[in-house]
C-alpha atoms as a PDB file:
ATOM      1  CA  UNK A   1     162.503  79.881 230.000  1.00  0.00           C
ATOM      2  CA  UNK A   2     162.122  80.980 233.577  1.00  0.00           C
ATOM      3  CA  UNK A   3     160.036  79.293 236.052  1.00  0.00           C
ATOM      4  CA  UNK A   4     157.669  82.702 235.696  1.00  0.00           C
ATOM      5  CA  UNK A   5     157.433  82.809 232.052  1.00  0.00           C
ATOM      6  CA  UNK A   6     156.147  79.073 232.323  1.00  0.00           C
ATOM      7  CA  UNK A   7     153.573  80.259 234.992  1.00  0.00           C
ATOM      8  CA  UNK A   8     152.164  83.420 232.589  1.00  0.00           C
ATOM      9  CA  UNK A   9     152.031  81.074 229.810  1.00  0.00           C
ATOM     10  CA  UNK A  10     149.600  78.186 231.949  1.00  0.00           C
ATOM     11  CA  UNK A  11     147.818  80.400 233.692  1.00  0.00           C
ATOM     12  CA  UNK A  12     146.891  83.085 231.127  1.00  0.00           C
ATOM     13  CA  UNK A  13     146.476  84.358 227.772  1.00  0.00           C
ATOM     14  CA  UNK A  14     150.019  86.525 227.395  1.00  0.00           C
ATOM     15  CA  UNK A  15     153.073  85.634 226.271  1.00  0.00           C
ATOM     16  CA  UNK A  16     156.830  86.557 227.636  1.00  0.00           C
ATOM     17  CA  UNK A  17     159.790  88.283 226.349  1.00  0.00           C
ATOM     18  CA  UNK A  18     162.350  87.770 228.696  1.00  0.00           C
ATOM     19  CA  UNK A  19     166.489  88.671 228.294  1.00  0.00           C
ATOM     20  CA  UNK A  20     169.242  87.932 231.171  1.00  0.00           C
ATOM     21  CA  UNK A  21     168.230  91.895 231.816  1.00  0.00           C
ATOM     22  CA  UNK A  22     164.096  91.244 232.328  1.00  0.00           C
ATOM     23  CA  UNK A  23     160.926  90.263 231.154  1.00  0.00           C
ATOM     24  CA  UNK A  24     157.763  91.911 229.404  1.00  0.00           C
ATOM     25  CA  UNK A  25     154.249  90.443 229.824  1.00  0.00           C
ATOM     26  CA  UNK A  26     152.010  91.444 226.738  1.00  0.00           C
ATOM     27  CA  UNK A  27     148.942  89.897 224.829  1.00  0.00           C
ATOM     28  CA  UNK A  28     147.574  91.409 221.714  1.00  0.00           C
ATOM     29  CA  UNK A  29     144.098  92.511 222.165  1.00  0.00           C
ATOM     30  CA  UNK A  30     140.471  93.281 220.230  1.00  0.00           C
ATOM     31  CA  UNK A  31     139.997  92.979 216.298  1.00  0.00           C
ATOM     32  CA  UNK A  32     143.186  95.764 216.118  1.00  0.00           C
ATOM     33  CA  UNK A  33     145.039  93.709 217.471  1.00  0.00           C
ATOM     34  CA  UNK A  34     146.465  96.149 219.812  1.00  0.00           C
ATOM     35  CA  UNK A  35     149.605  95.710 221.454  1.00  0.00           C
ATOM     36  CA  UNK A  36     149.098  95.285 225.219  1.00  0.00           C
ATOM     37  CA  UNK A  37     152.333  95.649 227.808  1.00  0.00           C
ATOM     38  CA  UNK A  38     151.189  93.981 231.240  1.00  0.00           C
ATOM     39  CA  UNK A  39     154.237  93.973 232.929  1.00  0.00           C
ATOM     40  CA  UNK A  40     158.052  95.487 232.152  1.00  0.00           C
ATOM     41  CA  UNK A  41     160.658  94.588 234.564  1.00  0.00           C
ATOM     42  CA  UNK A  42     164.671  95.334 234.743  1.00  0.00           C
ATOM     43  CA  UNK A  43     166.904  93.799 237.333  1.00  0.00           C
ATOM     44  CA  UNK A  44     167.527  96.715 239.562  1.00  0.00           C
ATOM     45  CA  UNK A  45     171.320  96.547 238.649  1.00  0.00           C
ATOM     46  CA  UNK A  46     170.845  96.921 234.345  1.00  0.00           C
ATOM     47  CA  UNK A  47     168.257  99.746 234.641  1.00  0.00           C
ATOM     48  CA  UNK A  48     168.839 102.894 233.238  1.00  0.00           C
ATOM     49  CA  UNK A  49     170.786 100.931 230.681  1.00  0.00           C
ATOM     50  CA  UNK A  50     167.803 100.584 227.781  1.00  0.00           C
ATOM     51  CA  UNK A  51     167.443  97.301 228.418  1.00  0.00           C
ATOM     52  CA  UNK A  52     163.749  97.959 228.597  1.00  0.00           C
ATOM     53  CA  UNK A  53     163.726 100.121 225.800  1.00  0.00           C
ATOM     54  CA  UNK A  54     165.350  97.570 223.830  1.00  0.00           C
ATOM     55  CA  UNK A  55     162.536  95.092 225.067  1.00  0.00           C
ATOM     56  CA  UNK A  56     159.624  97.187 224.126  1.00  0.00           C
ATOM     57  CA  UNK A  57     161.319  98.559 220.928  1.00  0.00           C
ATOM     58  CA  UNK A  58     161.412  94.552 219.674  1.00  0.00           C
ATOM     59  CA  UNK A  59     157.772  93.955 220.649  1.00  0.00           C
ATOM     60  CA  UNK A  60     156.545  96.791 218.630  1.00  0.00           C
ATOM     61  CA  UNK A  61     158.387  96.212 215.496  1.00  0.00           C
ATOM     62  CA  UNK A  62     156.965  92.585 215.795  1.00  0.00           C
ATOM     63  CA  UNK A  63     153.613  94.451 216.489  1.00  0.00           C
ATOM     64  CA  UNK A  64     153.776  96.148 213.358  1.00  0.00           C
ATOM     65  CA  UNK A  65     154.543  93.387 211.316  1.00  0.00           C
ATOM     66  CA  UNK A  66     151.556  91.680 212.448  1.00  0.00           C
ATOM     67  CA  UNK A  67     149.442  94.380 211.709  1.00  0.00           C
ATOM     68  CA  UNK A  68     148.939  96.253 215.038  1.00  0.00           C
ATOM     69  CA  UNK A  69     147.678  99.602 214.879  1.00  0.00           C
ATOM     70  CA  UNK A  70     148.437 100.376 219.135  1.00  0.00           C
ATOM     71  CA  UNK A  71     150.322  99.645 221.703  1.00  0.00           C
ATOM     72  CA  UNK A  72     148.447 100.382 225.491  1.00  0.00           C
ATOM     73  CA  UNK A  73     150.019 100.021 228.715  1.00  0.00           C
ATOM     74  CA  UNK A  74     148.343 100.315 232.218  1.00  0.00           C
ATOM     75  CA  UNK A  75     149.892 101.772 235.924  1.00  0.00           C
ATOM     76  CA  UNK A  76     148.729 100.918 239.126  1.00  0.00           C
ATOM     77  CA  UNK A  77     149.467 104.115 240.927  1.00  0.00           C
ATOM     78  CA  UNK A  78     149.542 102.692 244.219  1.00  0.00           C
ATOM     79  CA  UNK A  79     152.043 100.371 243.211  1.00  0.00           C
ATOM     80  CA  UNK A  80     155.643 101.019 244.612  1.00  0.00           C
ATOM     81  CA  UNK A  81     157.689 103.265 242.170  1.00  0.00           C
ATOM     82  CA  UNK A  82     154.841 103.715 239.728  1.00  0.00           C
ATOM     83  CA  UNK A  83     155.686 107.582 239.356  1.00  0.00           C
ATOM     84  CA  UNK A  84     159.067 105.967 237.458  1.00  0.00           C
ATOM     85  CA  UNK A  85     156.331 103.741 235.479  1.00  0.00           C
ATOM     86  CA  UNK A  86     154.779 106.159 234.281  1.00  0.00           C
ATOM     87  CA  UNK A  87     157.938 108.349 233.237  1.00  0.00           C
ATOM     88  CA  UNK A  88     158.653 105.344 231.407  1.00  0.00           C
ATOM     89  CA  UNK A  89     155.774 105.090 229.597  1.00  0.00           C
ATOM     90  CA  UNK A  90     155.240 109.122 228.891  1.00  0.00           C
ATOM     91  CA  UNK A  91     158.916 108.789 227.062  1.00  0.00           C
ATOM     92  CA  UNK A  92     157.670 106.183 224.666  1.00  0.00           C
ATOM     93  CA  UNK A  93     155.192 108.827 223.648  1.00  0.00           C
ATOM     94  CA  UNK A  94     152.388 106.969 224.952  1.00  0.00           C
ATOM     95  CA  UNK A  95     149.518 109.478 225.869  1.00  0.00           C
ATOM     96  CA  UNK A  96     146.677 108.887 228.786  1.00  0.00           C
ATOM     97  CA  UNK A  97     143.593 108.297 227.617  1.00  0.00           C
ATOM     98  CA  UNK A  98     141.152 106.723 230.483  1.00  0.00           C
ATOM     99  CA  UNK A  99     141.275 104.968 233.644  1.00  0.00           C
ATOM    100  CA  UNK A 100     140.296 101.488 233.465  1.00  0.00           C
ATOM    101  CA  UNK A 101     138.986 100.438 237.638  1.00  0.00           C
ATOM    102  CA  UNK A 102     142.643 101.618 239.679  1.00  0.00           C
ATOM    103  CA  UNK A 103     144.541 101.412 236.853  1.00  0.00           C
ATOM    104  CA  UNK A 104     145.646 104.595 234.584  1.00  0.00           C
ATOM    105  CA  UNK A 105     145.292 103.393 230.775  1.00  0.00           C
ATOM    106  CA  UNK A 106     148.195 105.075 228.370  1.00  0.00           C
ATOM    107  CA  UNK A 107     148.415 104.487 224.543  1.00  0.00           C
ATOM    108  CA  UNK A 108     149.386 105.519 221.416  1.00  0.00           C
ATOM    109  CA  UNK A 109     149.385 104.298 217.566  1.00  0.00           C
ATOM    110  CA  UNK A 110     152.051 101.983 216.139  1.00  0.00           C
END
């Protein structure tokens, strides 16, 4: 485990899934136990690969099997590169549905 995935786990409530390729911060959230992607990250030299895709793809079968009903994932759009964020997150079929302080809420069922 990477000296990152130790700090997410001590300092807050989300756990890590991290490969040689990146990482993805999540937490399940509320009484559906929704399925909540912080963070997605790919090495800029294995992107456009589906190493991500591979990453989220594992979390939500895992979701399902615990009995999520959603997965929701947030962009910053005045982060850098958040247009490809969001491209990303549009593809999984995620839908916006609200804007949550500066950050643009997507989500969709399980």
């Amino acid at each position: 485990m990477s000296m990152y995935a130790d700090y997410v786990k001590e300092r807050t409530s989300r756990s890590i899934l991290e490969t040689e390729y990146g990482f993805v911060v999540f937490s399940y959230e509320g009484e559906d136990y929704t399925l909540f992607i912080h963070e997605l990250f790919v090495r800029k030299e294995s992107r456009r690969r589906g190493h991500g895709a591979r990453m989220i793809e594992e979390l939500i079968l895992d979701a399902g099997k615990r009995g999520a009903q959603q997965i929701v994932g947030c962009v910053d759009p005045r982060a850098l590169n958040a247009d490809e964020s969001m491209k990303i997150i549009l593809a999984y079929g995620l839908k916006p549905y609200g804007i949550h302080g500066e950050f643009v809420a997507f989500g969709r069922k399980i």
